[in-house]
C-alpha atoms as a PDB file:
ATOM      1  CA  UNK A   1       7.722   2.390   8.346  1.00  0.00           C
ATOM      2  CA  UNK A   2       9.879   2.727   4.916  1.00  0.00           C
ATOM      3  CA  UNK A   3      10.941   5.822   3.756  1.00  0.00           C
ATOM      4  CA  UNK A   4      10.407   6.213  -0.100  1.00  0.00           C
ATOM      5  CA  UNK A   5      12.744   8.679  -1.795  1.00  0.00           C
ATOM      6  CA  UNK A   6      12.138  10.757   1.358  1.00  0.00           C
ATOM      7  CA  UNK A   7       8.437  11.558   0.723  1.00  0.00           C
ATOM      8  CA  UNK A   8       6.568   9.260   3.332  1.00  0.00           C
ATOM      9  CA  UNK A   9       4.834  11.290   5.824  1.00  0.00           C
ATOM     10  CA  UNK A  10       4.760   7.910   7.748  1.00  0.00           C
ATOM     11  CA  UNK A  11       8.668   7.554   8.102  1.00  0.00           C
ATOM     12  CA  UNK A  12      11.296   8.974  10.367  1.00  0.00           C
ATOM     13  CA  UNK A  13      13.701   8.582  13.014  1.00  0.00           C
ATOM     14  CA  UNK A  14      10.539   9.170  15.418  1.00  0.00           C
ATOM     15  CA  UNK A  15       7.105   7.839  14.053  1.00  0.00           C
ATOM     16  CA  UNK A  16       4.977  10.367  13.433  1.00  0.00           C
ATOM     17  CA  UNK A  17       1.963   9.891  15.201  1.00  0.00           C
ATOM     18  CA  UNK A  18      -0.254  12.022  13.096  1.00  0.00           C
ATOM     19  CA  UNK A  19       0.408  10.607  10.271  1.00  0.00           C
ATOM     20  CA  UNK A  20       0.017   7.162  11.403  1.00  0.00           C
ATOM     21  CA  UNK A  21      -3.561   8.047  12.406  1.00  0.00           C
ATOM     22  CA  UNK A  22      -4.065   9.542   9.453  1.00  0.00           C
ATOM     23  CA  UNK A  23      -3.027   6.624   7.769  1.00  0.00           C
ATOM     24  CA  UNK A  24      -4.971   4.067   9.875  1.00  0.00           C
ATOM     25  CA  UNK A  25      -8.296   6.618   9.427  1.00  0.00           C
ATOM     26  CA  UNK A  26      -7.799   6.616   6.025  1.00  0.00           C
ATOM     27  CA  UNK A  27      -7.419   2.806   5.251  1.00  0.00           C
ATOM     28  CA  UNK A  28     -10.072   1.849   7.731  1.00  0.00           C
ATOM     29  CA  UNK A  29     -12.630   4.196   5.587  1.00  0.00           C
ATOM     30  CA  UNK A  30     -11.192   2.353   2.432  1.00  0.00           C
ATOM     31  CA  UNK A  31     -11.635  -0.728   3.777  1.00  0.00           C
ATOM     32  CA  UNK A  32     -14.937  -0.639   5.363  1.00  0.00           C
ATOM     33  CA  UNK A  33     -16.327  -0.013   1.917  1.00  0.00           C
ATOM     34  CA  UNK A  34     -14.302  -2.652  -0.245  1.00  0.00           C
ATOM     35  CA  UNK A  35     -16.557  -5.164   0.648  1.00  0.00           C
ATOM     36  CA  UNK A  36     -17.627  -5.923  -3.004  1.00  0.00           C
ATOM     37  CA  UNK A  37     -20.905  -6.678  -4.278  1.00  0.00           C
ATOM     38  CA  UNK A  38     -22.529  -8.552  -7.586  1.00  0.00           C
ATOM     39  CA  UNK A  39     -25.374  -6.110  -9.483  1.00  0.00           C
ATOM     40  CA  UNK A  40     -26.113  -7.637 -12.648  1.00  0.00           C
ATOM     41  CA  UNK A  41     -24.672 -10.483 -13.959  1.00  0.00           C
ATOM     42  CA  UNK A  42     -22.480  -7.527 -16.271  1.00  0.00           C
ATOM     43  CA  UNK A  43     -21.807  -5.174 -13.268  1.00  0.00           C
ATOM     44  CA  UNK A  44     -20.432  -5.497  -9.814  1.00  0.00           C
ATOM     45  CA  UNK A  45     -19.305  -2.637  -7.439  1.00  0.00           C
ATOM     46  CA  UNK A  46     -17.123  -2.042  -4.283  1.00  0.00           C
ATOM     47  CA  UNK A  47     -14.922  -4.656  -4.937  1.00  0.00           C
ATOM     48  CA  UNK A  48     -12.072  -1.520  -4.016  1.00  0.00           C
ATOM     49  CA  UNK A  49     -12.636   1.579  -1.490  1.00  0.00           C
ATOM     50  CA  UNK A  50     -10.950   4.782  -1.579  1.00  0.00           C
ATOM     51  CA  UNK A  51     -10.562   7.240   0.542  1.00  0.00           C
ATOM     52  CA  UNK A  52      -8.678  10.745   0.173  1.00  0.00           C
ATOM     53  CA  UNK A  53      -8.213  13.818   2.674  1.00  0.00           C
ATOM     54  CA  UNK A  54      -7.982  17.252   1.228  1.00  0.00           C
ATOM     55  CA  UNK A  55      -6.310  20.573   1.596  1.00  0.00           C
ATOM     56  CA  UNK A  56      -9.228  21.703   4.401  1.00  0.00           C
ATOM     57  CA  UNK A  57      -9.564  18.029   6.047  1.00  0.00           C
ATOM     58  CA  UNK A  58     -12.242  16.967   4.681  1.00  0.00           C
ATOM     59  CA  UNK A  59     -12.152  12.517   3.757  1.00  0.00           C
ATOM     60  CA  UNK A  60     -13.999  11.440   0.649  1.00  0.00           C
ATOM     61  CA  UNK A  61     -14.327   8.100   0.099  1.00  0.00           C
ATOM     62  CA  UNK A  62     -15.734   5.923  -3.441  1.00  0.00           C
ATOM     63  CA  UNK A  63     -16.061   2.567  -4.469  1.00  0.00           C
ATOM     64  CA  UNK A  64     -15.342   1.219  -8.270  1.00  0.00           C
ATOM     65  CA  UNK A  65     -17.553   0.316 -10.377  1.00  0.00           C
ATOM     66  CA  UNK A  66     -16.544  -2.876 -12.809  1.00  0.00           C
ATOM     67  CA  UNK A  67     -19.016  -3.433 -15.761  1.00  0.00           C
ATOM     68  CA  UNK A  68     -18.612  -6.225 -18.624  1.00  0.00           C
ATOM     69  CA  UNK A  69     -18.907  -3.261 -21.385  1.00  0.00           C
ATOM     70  CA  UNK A  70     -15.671  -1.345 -19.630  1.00  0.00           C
ATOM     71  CA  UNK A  71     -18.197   1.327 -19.152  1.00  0.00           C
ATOM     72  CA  UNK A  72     -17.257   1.286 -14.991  1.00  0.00           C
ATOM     73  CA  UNK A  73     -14.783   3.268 -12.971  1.00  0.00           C
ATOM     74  CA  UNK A  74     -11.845   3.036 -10.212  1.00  0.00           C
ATOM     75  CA  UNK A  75     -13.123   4.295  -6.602  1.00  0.00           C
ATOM     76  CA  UNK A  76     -10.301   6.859  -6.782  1.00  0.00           C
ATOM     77  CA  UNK A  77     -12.264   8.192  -9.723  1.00  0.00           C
ATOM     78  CA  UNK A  78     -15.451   7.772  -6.836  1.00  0.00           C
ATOM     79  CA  UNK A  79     -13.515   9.515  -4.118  1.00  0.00           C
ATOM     80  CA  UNK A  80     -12.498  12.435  -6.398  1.00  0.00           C
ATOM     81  CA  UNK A  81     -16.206  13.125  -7.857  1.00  0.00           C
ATOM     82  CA  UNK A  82     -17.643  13.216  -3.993  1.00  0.00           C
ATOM     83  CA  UNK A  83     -14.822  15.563  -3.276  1.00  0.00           C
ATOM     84  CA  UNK A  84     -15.535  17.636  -6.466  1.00  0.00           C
ATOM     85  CA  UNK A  85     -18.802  17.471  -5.601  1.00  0.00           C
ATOM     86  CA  UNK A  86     -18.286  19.596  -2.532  1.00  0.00           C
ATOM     87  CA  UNK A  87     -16.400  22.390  -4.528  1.00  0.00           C
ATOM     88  CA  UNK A  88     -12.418  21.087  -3.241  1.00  0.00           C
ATOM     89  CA  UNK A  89     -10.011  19.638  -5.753  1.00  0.00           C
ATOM     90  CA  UNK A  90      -6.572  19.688  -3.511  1.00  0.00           C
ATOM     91  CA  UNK A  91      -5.918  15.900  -2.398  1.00  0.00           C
ATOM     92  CA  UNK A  92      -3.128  15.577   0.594  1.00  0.00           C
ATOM     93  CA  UNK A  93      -3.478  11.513   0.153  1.00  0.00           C
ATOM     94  CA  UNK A  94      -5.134   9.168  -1.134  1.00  0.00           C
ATOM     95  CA  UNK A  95      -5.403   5.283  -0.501  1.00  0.00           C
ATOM     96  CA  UNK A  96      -7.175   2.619  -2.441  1.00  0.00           C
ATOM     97  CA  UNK A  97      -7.658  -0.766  -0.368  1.00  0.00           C
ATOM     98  CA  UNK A  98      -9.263  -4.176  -2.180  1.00  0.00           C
ATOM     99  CA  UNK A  99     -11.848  -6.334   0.131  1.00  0.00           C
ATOM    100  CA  UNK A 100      -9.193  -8.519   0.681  1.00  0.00           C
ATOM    101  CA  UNK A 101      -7.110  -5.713   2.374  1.00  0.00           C
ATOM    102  CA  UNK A 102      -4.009  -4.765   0.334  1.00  0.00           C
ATOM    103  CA  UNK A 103      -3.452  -1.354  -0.829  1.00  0.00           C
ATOM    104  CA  UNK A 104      -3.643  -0.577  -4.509  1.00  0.00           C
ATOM    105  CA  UNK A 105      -1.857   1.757  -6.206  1.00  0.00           C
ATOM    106  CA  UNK A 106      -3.799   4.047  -8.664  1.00  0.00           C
ATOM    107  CA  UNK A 107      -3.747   3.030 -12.436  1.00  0.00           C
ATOM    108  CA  UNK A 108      -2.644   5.622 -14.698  1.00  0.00           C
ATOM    109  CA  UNK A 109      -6.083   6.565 -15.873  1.00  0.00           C
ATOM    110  CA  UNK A 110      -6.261   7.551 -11.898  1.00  0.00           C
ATOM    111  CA  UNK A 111      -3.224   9.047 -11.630  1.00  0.00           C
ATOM    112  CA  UNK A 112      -3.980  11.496 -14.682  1.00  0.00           C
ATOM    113  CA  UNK A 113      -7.551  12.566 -13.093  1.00  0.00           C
ATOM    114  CA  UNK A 114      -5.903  13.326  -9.665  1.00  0.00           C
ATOM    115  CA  UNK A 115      -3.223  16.001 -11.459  1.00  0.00           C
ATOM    116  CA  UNK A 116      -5.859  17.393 -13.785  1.00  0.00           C
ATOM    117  CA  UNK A 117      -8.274  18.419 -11.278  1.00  0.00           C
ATOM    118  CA  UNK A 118      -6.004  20.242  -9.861  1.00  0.00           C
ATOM    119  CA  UNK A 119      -1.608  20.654 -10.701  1.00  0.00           C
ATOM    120  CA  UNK A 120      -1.059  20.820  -6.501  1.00  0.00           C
ATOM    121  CA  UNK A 121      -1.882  17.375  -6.601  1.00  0.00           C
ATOM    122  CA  UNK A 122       1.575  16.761  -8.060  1.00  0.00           C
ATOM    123  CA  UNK A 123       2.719  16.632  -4.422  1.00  0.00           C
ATOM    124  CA  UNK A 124      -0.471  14.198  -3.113  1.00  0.00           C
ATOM    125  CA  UNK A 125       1.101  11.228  -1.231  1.00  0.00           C
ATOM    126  CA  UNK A 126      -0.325   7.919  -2.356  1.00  0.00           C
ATOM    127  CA  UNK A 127      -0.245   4.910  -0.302  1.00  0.00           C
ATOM    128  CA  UNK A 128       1.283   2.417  -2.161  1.00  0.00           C
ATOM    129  CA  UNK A 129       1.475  -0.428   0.970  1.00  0.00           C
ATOM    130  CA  UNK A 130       1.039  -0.065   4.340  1.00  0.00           C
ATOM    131  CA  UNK A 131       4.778   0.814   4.605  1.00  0.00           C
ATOM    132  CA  UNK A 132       5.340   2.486   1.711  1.00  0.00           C
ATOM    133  CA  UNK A 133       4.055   5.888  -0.135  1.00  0.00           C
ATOM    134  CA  UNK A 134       4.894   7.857  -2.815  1.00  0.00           C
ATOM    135  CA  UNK A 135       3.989  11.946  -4.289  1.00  0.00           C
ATOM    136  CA  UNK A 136       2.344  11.613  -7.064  1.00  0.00           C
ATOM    137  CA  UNK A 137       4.934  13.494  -9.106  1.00  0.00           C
ATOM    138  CA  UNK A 138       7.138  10.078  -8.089  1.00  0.00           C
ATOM    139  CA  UNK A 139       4.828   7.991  -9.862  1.00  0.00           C
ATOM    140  CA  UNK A 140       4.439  10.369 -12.978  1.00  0.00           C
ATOM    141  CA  UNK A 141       7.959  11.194 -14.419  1.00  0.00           C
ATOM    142  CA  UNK A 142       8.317  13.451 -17.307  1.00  0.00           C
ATOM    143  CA  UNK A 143       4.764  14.114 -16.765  1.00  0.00           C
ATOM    144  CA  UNK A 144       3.442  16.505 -20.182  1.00  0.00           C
ATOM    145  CA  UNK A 145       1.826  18.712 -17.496  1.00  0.00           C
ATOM    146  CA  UNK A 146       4.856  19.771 -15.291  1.00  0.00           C
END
């Protein structure tokens, strides 16, 4: 694995098995729900699975939602309602995978929910390939929050 400005839990000298099975739990849960699927000839869903771990080790996992009217929503946005949903807001990592298999890294619209529900999430490593991740704060410079 590639180290990223020393923030991949994935990378060392040694792998680090926990992390890779974090890792492969987390993308298999993305992936097994990216299978994508027509509602309406205006709306379609699932077309990209998330899936997140928290603080107390609980995995949440979404799907997006694409509508013709822009009215739909990333399945980070999913993952982070489910987990909200069950009262936690600190995210550890997150991964977004499309049906075809490649990680995706979060838009900025996602990027901006994951520090606003909660400032810790500054640290949140996000998968942004199979060999390389990134915190958050990495992807948000100069952010007007920190």
């Amino acid at each position: 694995m590639e180290e990223v400005s020393g923030s991949s839990p994935l990378c060392s000298t040694k792998y680090n098995t926990t992390a890779l099975k974090k890792f492969d739990t987390l993308y298999k849960k993305a992936f097994k729900i990216s299978s994508g699927r027509k509602l309406s000839d205006c709306a379609s869903c699932g077309g990209v699975g998330s899936a997140l771990i928290t603080e107390d080790g609980n995995i949440y996992t979404g799907i997006c939602i694409d509508c013709c009217s822009g009215l739909g929503f990333c399945a980070e946005h999913s993952a982070i309602a489910e987990m909200l949903k069950n009262k936690e807001s600190r995210i550890i990592e997150i991964i977004a995978v499309g049906s075809d298999g490649k990680i995706l890294p979060p838009c900025g619209r996602c990027r901006e929910l994951i520090i606003q529900v909660n400032p810790k999430n500054r640290n949140t490593i996000i998968y942004i390939s199979k060999t390389k991740t990134k915190k958050l704060s990495q992807l948000l410079p100069d952010h007007w929050q920190l």
